[in-house]
C-alpha atoms as a PDB file:
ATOM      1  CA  UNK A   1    -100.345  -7.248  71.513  1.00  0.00           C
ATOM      2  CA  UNK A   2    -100.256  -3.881  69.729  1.00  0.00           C
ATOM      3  CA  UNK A   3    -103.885  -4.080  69.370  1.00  0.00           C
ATOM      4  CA  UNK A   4    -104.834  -4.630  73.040  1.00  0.00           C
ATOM      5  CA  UNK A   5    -102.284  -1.852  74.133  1.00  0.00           C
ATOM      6  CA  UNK A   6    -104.566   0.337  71.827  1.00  0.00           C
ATOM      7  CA  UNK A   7    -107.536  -0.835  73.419  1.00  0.00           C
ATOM      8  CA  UNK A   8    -106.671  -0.290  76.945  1.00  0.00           C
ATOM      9  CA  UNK A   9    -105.529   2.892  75.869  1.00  0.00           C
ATOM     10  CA  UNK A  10    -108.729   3.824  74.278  1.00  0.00           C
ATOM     11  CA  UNK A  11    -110.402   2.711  77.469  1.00  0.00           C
ATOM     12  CA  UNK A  12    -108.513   4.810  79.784  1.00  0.00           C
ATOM     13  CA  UNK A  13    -109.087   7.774  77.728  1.00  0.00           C
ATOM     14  CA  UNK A  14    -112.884   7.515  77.577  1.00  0.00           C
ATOM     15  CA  UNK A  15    -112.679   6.695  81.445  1.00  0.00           C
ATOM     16  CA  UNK A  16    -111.181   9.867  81.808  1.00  0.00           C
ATOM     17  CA  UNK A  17    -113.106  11.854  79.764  1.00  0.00           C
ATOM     18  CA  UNK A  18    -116.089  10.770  81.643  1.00  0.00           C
ATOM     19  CA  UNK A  19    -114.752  11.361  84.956  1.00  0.00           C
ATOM     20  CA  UNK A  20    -114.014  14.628  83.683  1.00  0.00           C
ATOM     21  CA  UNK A  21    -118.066  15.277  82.351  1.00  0.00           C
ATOM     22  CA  UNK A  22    -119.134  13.722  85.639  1.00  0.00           C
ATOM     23  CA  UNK A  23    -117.049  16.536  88.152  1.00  0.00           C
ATOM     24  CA  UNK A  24    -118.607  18.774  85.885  1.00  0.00           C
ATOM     25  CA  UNK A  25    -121.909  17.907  86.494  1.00  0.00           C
ATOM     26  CA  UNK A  26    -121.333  17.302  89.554  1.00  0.00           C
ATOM     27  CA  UNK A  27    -120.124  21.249  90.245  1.00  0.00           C
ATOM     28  CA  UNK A  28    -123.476  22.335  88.134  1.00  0.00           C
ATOM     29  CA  UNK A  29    -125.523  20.161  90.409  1.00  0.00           C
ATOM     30  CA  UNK A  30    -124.278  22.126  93.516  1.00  0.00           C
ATOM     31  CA  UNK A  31    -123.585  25.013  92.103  1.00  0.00           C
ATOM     32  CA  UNK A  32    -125.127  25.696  88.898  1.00  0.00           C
ATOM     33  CA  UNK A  33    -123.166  26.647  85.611  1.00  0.00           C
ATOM     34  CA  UNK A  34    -121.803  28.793  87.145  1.00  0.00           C
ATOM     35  CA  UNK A  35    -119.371  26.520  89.019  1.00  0.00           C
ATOM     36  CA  UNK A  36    -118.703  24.821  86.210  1.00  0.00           C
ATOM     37  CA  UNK A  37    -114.803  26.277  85.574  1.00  0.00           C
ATOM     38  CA  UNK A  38    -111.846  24.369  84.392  1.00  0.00           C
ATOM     39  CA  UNK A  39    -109.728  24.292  87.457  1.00  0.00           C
ATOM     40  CA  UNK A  40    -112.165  23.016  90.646  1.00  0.00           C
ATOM     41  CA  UNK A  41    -113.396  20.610  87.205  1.00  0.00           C
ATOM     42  CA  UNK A  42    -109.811  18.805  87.301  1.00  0.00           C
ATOM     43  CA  UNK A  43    -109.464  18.825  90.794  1.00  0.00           C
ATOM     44  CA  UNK A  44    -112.626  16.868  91.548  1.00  0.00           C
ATOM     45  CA  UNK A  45    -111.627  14.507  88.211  1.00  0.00           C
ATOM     46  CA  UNK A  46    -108.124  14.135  90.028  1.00  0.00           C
ATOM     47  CA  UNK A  47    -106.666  15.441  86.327  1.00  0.00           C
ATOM     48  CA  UNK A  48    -104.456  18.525  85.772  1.00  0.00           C
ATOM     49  CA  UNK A  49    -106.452  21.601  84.450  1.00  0.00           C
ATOM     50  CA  UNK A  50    -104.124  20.810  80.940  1.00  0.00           C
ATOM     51  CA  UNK A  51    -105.816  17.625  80.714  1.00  0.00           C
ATOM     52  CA  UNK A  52    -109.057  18.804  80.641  1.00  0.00           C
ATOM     53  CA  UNK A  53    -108.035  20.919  77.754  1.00  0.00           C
ATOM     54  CA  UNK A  54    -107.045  18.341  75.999  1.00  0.00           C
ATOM     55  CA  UNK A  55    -110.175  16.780  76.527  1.00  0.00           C
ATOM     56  CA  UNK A  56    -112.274  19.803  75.835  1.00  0.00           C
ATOM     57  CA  UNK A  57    -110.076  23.410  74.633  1.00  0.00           C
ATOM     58  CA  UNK A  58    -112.244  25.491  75.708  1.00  0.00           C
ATOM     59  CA  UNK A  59    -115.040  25.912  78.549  1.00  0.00           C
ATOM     60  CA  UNK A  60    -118.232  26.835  76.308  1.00  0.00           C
ATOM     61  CA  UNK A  61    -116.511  23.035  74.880  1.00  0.00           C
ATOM     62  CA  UNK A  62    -117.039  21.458  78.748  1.00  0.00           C
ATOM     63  CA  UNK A  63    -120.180  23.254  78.891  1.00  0.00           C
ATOM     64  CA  UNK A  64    -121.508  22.070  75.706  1.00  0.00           C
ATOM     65  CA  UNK A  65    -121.169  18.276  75.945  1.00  0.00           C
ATOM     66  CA  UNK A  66    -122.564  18.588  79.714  1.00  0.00           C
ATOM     67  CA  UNK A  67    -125.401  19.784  78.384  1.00  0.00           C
ATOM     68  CA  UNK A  68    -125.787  17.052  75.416  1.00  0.00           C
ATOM     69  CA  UNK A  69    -124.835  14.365  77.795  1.00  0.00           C
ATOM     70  CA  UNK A  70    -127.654  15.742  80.659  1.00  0.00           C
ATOM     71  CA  UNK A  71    -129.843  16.054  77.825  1.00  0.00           C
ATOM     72  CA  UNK A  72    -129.129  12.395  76.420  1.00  0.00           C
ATOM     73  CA  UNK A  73    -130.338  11.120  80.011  1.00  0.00           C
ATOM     74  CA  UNK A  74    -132.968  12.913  79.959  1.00  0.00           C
ATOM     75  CA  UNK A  75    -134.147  12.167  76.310  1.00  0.00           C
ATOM     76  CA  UNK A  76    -133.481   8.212  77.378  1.00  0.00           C
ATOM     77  CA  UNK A  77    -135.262   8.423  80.372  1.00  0.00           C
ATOM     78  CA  UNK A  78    -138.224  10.060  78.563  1.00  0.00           C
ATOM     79  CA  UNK A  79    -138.399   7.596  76.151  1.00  0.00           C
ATOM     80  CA  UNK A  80    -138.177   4.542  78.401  1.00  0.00           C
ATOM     81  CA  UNK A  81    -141.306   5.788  80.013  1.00  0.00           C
ATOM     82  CA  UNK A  82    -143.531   6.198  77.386  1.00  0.00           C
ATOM     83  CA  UNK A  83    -142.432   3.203  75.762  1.00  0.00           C
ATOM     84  CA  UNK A  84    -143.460   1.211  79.494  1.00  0.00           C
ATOM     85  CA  UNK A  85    -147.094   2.839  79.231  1.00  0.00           C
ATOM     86  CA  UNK A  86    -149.842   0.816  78.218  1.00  0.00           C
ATOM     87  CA  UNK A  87    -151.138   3.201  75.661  1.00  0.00           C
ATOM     88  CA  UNK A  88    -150.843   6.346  73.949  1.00  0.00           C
ATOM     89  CA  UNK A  89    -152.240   8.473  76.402  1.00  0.00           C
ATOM     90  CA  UNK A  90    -150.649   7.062  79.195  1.00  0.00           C
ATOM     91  CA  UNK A  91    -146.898   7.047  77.010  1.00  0.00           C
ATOM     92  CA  UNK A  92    -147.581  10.985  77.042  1.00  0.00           C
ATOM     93  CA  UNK A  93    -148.384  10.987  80.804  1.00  0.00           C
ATOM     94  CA  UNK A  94    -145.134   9.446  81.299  1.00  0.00           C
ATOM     95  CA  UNK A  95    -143.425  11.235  79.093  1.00  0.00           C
ATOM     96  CA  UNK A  96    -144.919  14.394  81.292  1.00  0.00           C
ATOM     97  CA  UNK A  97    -144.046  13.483  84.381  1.00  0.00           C
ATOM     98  CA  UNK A  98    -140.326  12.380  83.373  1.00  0.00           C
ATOM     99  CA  UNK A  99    -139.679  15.683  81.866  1.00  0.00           C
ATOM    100  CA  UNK A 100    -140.925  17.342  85.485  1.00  0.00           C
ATOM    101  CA  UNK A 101    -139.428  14.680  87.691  1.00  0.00           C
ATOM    102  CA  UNK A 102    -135.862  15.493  85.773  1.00  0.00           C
ATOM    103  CA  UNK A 103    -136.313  19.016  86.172  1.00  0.00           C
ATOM    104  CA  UNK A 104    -136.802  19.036  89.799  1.00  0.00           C
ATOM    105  CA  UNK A 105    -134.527  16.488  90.788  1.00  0.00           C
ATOM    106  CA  UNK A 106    -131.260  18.612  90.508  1.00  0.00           C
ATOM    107  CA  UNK A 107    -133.219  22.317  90.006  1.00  0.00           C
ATOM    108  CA  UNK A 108    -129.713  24.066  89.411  1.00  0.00           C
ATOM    109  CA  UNK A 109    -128.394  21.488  87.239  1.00  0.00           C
ATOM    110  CA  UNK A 110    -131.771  21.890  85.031  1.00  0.00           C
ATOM    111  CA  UNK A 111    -131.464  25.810  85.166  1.00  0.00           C
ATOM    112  CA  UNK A 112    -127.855  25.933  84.054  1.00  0.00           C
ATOM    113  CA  UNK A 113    -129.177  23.431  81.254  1.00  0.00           C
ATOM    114  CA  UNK A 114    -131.682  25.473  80.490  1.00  0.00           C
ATOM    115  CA  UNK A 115    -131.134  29.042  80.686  1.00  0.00           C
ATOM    116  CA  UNK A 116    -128.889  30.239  83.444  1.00  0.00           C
ATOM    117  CA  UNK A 117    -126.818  33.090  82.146  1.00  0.00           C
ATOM    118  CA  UNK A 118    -122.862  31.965  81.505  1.00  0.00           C
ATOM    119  CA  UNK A 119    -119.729  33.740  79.909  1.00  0.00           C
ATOM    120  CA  UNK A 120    -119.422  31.581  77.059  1.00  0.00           C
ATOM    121  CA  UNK A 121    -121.982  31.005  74.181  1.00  0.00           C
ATOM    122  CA  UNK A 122    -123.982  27.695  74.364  1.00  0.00           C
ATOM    123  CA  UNK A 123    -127.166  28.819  73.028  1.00  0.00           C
ATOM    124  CA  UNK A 124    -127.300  26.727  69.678  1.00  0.00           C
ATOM    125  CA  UNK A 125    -126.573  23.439  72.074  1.00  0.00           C
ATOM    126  CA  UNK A 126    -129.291  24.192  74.546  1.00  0.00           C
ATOM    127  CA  UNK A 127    -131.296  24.932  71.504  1.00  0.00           C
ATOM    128  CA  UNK A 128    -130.810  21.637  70.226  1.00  0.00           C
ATOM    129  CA  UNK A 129    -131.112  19.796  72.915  1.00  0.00           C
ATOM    130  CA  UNK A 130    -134.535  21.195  74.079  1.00  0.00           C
ATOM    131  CA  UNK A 131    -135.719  20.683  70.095  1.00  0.00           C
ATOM    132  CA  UNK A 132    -134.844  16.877  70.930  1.00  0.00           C
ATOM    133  CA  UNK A 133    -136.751  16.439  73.640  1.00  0.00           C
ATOM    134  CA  UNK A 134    -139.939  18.696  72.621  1.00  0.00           C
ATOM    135  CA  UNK A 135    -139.826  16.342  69.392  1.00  0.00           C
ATOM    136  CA  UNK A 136    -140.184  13.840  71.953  1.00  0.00           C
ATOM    137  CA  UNK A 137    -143.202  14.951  73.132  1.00  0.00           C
ATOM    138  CA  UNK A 138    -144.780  15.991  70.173  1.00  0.00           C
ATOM    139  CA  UNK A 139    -144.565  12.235  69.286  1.00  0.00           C
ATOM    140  CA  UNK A 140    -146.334  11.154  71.834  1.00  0.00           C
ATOM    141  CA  UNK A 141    -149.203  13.666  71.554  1.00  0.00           C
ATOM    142  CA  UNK A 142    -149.679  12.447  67.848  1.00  0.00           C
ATOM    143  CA  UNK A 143    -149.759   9.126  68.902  1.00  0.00           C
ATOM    144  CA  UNK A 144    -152.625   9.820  71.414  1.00  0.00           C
ATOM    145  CA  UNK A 145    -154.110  12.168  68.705  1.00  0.00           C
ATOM    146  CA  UNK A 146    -154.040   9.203  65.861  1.00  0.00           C
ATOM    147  CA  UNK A 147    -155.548   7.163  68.292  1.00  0.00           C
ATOM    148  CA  UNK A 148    -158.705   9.728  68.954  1.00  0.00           C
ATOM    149  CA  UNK A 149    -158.064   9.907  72.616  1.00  0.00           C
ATOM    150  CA  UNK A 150    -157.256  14.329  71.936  1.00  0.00           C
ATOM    151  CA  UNK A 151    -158.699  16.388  70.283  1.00  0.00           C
ATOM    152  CA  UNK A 152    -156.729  17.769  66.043  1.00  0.00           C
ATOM    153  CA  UNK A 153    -154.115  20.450  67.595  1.00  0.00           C
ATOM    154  CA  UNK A 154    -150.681  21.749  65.919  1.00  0.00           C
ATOM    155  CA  UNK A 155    -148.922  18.778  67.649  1.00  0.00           C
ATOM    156  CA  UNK A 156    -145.272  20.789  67.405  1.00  0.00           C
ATOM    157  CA  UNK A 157    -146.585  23.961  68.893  1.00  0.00           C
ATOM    158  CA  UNK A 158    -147.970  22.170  71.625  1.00  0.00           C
ATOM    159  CA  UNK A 159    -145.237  20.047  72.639  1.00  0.00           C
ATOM    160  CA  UNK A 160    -143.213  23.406  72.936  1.00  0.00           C
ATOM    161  CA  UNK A 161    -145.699  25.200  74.945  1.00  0.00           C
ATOM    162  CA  UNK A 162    -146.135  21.621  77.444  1.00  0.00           C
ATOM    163  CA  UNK A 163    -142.384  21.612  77.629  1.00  0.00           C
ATOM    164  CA  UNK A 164    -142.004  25.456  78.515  1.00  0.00           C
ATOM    165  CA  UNK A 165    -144.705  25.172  80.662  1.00  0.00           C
ATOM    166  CA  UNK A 166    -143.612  22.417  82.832  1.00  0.00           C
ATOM    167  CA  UNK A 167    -139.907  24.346  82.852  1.00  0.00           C
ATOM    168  CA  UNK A 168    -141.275  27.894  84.014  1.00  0.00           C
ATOM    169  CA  UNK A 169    -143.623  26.233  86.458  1.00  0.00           C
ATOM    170  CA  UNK A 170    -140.741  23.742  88.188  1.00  0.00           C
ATOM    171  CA  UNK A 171    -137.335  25.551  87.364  1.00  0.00           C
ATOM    172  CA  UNK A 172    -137.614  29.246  85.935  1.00  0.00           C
ATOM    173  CA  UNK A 173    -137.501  32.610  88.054  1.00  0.00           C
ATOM    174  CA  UNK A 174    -141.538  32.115  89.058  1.00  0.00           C
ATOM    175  CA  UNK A 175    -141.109  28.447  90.409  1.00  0.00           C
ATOM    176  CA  UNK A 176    -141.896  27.919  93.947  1.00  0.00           C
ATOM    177  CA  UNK A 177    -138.893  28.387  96.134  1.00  0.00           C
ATOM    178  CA  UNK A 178    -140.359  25.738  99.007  1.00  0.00           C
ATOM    179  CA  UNK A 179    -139.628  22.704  97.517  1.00  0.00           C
ATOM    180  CA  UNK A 180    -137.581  21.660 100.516  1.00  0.00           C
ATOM    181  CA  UNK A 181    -138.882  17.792 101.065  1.00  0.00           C
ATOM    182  CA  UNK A 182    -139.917  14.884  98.719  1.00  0.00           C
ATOM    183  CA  UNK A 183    -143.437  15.088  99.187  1.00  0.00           C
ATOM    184  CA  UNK A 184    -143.395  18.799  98.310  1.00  0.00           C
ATOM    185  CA  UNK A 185    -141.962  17.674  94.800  1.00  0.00           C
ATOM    186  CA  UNK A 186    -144.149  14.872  94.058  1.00  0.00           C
ATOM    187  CA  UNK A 187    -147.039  17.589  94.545  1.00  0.00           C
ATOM    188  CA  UNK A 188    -145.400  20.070  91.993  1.00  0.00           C
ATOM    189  CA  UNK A 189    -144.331  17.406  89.403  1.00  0.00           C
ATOM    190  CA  UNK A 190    -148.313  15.810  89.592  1.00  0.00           C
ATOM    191  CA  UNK A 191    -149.328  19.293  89.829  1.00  0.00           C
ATOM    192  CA  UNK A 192    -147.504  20.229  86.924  1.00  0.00           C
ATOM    193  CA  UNK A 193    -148.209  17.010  84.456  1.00  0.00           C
ATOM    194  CA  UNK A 194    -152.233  17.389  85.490  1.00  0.00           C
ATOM    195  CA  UNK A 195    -151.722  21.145  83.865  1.00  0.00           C
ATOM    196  CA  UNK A 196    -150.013  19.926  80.906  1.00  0.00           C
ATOM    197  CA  UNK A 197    -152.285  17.201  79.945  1.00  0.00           C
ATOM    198  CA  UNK A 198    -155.076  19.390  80.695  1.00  0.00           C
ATOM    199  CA  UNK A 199    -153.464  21.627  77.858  1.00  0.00           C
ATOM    200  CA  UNK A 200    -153.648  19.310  75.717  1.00  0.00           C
ATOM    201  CA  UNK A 201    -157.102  18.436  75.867  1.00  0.00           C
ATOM    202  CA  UNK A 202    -157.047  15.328  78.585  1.00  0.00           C
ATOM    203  CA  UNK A 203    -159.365  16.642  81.005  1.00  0.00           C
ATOM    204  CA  UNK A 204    -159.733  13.354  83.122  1.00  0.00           C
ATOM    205  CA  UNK A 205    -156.276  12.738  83.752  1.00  0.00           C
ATOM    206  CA  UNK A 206    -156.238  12.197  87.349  1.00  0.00           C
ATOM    207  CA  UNK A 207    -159.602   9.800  87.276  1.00  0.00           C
ATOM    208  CA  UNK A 208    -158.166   8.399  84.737  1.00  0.00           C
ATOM    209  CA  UNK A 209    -154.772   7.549  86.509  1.00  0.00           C
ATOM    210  CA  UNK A 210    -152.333   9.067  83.805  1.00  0.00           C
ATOM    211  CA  UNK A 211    -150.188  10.830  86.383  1.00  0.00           C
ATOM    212  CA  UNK A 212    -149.024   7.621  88.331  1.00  0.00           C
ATOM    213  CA  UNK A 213    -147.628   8.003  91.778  1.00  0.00           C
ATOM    214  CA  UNK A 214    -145.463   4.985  91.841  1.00  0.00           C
ATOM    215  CA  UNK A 215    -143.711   6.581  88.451  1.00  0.00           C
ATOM    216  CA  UNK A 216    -142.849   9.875  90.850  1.00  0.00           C
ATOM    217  CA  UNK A 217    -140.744   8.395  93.340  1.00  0.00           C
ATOM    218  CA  UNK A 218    -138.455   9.656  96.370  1.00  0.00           C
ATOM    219  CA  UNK A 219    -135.944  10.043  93.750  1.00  0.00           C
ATOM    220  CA  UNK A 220    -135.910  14.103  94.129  1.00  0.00           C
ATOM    221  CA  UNK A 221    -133.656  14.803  96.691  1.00  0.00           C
ATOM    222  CA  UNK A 222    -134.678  18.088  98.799  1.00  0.00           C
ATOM    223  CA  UNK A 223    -131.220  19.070  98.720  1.00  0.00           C
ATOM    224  CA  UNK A 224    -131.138  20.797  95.387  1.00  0.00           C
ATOM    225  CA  UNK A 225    -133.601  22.526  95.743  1.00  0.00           C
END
């Protein structure tokens, strides 16, 4: 009996220190980081603001795991994909096109991720979490590299330029402002992934079929954009 009360207790916590992540990313979707404060967090998690702090004392605390938990999804999703492709060059492809799809899905929630300026330091998590995911890709380019289908290349620097490039392009201050509808962002993200596999030394990607368009699907609402 003790041991189930635990349990249940146990559970209820971690249900409410989800709910608690999920308002939060659910004010960063709609409002960037910048709407990411402790008290309109509780209210949409239907917790006192003291709860929260128990949960996580400070905000750069909040902050942080939103960013490691957005990241996790995003490092999962990336890997799913490449693991689906039929081959090497097609696992990078996919890998690609996650990485853009992500990013344009929820464009504020991947700029507060990434770089939007906030009052609290997170630098060292962001830091880690985009190390996790350009290790990622730098996988999957030595993959296709082993297997002869690119050409020898530093395989880490690379994966870090492919990564910035595809952020800069979809999500930083020079992105396109106009990507109001899902056909708009299925353009950018194949737009995008063609570039990046060109970098890389694929230069028949689209005859080829790399860049899939049933893998970039109406998923990307225009709303965030």
């Amino acid at each position: 009996m003790v041991y189930r009360r635990t349990h249940q207790v146990m559970k209820r916590l971690a249900a409410r220190r989800r709910a608690i992540l999920a308002a939060a990313r659910d004010r960063a979707i709609s409002g960037g980081m910048a709407a990411v404060q402790i008290a309109p967090v509780a209210v949409r998690a239907n917790v006192a603001a003291g709860t929260v702090y128990r949960y996580f004392p400070s905000k750069a605390d909040l902050i942080s795991e939103l960013i490691k938990e957005v990241s996790r999804d995003e490092l999962t999703a990336i890997r799913a994909a490449a693991d689906a492709a039929p081959g090497p060059s097609s696992a990078l492809a996919a890998a690609l096109a996650t990485v853009a799809v992500h990013v344009v899905s929820h464009r504020k929630l991947a700029w507060g991720i990434l770089a939007e300026p906030v009052d609290v330091d997170v630098a060292a998590t962001r830091l880690e979490s985009r190390r996790e995911i350009a290790g990622e890709i730098e996988a999957r380019i030595a993959a296709a590299q082993r297997a002869g289908h690119l050409p020898a290349q530093d395989t880490s620097l690379a994966a870090t330029a492919l990564l910035g490039a595809l952020h800069e392009s979809l999500v930083g201050p020079l992105a396109p402002d106009n990507l109001d509808d899902a056909a708009k962002l299925r353009d950018a993200v194949q737009t995008a992934t063609l570039l990046a596999l060109r970098a890389v030394g694929v230069t028949d990607a689209r005859a080829r079929g790399l860049v899939v368009q049933a893998a970039l699907p109406a998923m990307m609402p225009a709303g965030d954009c």
